[in-house]
Protein backbone atom coordinates (compact mmCIF):
# COMPACT_ATOMS: atom_id res chain seq x y z
CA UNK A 1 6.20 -8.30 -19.85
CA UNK A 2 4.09 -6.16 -17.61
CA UNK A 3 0.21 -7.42 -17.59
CA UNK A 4 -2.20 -4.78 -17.92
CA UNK A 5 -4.53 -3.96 -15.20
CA UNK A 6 -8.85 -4.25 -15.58
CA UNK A 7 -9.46 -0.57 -16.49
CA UNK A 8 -11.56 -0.30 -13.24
CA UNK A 9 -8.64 -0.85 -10.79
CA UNK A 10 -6.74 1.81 -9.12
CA UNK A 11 -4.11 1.04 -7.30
CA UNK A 12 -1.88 2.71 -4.76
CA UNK A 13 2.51 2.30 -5.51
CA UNK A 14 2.53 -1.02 -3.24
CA UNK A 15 -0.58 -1.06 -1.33
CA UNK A 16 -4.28 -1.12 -3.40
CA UNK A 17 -8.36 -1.44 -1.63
CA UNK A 18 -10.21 -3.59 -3.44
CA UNK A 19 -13.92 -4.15 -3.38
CA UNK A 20 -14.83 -8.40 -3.03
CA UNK A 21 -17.85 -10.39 -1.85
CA UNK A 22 -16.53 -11.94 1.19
CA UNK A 23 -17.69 -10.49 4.54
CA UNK A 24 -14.37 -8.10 4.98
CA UNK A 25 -15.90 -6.18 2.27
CA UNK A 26 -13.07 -4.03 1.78
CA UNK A 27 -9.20 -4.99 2.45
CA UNK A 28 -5.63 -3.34 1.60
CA UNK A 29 -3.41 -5.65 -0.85
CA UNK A 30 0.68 -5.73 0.19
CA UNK A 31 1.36 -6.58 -3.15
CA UNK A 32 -1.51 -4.67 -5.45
CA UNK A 33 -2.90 -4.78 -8.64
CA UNK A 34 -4.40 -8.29 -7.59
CA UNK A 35 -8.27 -8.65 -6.92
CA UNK A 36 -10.58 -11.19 -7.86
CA UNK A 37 -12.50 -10.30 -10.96
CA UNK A 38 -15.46 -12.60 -10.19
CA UNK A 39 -16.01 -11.86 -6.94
CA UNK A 40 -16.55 -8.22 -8.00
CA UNK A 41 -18.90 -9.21 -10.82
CA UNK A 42 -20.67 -11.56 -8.45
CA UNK A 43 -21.00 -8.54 -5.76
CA UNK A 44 -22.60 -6.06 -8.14
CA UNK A 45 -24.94 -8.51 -9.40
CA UNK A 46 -26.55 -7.96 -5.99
CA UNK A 47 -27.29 -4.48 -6.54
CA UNK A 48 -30.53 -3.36 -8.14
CA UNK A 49 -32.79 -0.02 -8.64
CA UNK A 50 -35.13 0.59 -5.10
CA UNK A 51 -38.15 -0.16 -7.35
CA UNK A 52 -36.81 -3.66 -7.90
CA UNK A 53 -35.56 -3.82 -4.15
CA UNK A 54 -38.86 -3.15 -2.47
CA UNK A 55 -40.74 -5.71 -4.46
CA UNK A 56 -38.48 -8.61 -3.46
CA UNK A 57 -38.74 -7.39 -0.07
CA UNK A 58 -42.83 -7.75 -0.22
CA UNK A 59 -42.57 -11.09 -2.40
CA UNK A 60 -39.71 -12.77 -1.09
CA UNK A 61 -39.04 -11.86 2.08
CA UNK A 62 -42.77 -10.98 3.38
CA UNK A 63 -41.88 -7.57 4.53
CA UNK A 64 -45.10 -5.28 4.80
CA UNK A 65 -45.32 -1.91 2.59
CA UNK A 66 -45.69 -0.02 5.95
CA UNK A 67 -42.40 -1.50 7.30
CA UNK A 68 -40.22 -0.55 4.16
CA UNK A 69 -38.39 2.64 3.65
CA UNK A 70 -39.46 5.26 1.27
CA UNK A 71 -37.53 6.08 -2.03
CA UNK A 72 -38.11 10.12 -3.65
CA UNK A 73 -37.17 8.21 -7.18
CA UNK A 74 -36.74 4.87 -7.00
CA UNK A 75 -35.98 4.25 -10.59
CA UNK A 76 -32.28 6.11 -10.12
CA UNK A 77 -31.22 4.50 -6.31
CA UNK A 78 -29.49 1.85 -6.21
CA UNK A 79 -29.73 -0.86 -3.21
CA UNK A 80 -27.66 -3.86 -2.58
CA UNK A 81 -30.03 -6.96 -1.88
CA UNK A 82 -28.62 -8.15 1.34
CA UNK A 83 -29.07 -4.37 2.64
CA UNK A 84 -31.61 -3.54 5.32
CA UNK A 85 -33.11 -0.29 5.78
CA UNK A 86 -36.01 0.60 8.77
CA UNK A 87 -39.19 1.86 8.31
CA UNK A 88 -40.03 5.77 7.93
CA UNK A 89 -36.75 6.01 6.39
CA UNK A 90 -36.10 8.43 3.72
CA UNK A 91 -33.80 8.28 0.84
CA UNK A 92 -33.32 11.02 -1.83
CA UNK A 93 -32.17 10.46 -5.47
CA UNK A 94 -28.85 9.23 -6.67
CA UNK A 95 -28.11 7.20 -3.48
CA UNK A 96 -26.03 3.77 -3.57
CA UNK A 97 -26.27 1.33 -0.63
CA UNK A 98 -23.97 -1.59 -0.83
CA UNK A 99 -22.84 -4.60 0.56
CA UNK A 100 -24.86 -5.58 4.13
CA UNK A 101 -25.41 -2.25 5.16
CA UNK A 102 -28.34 -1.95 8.08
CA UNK A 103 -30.20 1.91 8.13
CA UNK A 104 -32.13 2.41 10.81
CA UNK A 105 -35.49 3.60 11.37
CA UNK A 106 -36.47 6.84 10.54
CA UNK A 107 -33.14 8.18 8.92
CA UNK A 108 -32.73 10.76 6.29
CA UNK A 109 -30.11 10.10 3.21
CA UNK A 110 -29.78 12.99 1.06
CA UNK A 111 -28.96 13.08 -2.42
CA UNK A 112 -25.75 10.81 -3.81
CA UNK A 113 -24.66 9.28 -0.63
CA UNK A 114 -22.67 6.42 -1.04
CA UNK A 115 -22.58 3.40 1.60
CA UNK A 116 -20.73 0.42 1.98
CA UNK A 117 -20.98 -2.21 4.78
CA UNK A 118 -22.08 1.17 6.95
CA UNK A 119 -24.87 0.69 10.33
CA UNK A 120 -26.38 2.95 11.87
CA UNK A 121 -28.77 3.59 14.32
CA UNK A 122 -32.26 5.19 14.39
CA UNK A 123 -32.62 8.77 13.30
CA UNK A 124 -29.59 9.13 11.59
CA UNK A 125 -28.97 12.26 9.10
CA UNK A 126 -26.21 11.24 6.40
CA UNK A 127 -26.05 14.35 3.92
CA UNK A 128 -23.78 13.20 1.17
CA UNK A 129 -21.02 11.46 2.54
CA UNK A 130 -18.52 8.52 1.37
CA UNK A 131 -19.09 5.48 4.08
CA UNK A 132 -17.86 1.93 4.69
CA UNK A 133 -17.60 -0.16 6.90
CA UNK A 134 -18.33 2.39 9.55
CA UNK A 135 -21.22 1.65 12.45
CA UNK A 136 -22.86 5.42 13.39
CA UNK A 137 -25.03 5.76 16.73
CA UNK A 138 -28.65 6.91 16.80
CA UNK A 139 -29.31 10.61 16.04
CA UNK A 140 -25.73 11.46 14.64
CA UNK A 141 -25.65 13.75 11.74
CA UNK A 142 -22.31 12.83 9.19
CA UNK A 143 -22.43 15.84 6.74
CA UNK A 144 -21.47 16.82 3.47
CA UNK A 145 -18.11 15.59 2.03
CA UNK A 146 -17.54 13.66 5.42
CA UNK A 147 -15.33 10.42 4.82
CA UNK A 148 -15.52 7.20 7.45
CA UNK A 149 -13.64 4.51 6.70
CA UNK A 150 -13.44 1.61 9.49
CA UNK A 151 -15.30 4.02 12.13
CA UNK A 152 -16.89 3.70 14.92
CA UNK A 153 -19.65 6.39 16.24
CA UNK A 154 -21.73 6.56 19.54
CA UNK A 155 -24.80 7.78 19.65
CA UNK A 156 -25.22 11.99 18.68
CA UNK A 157 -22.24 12.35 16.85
CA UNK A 158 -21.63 15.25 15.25
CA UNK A 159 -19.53 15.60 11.95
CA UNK A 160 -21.37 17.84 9.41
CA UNK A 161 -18.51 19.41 7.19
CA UNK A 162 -15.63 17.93 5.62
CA UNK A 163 -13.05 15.73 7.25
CA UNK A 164 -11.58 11.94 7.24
CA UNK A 165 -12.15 9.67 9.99
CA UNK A 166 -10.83 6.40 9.48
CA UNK A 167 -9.98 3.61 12.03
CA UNK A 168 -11.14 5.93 14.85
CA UNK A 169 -13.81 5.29 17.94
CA UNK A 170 -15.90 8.39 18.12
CA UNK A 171 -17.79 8.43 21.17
CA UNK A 172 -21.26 9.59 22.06
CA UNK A 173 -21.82 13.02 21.33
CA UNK A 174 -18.02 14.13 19.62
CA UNK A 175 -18.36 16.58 18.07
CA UNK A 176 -15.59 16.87 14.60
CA UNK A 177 -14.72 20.20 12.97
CA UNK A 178 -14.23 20.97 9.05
CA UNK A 179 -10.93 19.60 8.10
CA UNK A 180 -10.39 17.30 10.87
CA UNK A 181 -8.39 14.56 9.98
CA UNK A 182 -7.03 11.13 11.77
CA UNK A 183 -4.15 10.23 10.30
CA UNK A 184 -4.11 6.22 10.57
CA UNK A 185 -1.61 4.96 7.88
CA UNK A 186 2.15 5.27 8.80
CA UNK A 187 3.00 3.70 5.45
CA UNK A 188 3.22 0.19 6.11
CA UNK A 189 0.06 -0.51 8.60
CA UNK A 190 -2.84 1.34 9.62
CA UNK A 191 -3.51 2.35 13.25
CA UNK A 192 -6.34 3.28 15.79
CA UNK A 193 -7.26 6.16 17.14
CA UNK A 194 -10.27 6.70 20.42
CA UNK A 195 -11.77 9.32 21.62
CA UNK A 196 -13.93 9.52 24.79
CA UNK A 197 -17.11 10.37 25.21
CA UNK A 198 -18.13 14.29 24.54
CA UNK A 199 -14.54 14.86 22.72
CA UNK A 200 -14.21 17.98 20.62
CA UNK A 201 -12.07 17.99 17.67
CA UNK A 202 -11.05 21.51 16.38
CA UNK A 203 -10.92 23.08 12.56
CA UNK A 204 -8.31 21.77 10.50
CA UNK A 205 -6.75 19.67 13.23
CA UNK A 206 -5.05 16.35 13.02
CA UNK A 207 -4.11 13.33 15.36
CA UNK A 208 -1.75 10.90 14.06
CA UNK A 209 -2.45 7.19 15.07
CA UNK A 210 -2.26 5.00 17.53
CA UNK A 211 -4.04 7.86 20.12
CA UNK A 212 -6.36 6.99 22.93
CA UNK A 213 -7.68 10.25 24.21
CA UNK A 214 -9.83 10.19 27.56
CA UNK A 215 -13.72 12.06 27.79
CA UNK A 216 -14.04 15.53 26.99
CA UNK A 217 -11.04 15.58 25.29
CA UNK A 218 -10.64 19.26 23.14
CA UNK A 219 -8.31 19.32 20.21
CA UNK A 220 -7.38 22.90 19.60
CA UNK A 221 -8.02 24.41 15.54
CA UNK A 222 -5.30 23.95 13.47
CA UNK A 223 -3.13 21.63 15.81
CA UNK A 224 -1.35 18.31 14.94
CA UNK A 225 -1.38 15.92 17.64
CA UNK A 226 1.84 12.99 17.08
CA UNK A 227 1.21 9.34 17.76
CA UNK A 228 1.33 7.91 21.38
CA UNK A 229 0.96 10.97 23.41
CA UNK A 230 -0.04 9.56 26.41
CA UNK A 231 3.27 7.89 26.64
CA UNK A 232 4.49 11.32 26.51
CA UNK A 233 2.50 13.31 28.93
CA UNK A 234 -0.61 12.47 30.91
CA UNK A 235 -4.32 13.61 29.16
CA UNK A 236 -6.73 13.64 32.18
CA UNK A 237 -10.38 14.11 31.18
CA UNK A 238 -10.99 17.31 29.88
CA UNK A 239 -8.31 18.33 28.79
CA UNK A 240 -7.58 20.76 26.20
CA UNK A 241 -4.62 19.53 23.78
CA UNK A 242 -3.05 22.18 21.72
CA UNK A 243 -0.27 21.94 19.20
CA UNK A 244 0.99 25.06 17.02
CA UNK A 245 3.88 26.79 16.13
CA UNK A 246 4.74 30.07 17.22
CA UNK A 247 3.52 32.98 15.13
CA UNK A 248 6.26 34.87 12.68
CA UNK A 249 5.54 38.38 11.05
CA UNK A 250 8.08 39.48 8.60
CA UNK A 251 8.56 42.41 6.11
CA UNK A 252 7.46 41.09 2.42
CA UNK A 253 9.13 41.87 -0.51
CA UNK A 254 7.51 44.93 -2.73
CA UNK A 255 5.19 43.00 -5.23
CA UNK A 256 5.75 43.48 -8.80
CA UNK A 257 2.94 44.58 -10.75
């Protein structure tokens, strides 16, 4: 007889992510469907409202008022205790911050951003994106409907719009188009994929991992990139990469109205 799963997990065919309190916050399952019930209980016992989070700062931990972040409604944001977050920081409505994240100073979180095990540096602009266990450099921007997972960022990074980035090295001031996506999981393991300083990675393009690409690398729009192609060709520095298939025109059938 089949056991029925908690209601709360989702689970992929053979491989599952499961949230737990150890320090690798988040890991994939070979078998899935099996996670540690506790644990999870015991890790979102840690989480309470900003209100409550800023007074056991002052009256446990002896932080000063001037040193804390500041909270636009801190009755509906949620902050994990073990979370640090610098002063002049400011965080909009609706926001979760989870596990032992670490916000720099003055940083800007806009509404419903969700973090997990994320750091950043100072002067960071996160505008509503889905982050764990990613590390961002001081005075990137990570936009709207952005996804890190297991990223790396230097400092000035650039990905405002939409895309997946997940076990990637993004270095100082990449810029990533809408759409980009690394794809990291082969199904059976999950790869790397690093990009050099100054990279630019085009509209709806796509890299598949492992990739090592050198500074000032350019990704055309719309190309896909396949998996070790520098034991293919050589990439010098700035270099642009592009990947598409030839343009067809033909005569369409008359529609039917």
């Amino acid at each position: 007889m089949r056991k029925r799963l908690h209601p709360q997990c989702t689970c992929a065919r053979k491989t599952a992510e499961f949230f737990v309190s150890s320090r690798d916050q988040f890991f994939t399952s070979e078998r899935g469907g099996r996670m540690d019930f506790n644990a999870e209980k015991e890790q979102f016992q840690n989480i309470v409202r900003a209100s409550e989070w800023r007074r056991r700062k002052i009256a446990h931990e002896h932080v000063l008022v001037e040193d804390l972040p500041s909270f636009l409604d801190p009755e509906h944001t949620w902050i994990d205790l073990r979370a640090h977050i610098g002063r002049e920081t400011l965080v909009y409505p609706g926001c979760v911050i989870m596990g032992e994240s670490v916000i720099g100073k003055r940083c800007v979180i806009f509404p419903h951003t969700t973090l997990v095990n994320v750091q950043t540096g100072d002067e960071v602009t996160l505008g509503l994106p889905h982050l764990k266990n990613a590390k961002i450099g001081a005075r990137s921007v990570i936009g709207s409907m952005a996804e890190l997972n297991r990223a790396e960022l230097g400092a000035g990074v650039m990905a405002v719009h939409h895309s997946y980035v997940g076990d990637t090295t993004l270095g100082e001031k990449c810029n990533v188009g809408a759409g980009f996506v690394t794809a990291n999981y082969d199904g059976v393991k999950k790869h790397r994929t690093t990009f050099g300083p100054g990279s630019f990675l085009g509209v709806n393009a796509s890299t598949i991992a492992p990739n090592e690409f050198p500074e000032g690398t350019q990704i055309a729009a719309g190309s896909t990139i396949p998996a070790y192609l520098k034991n293919v060709r050589a990439v010098p520095p700035f270099s642009v990469i592009i990947s598409r298939v030839r343009e067809v025109v033909i005569k369409a059938r008359k529609m039917i109205s």
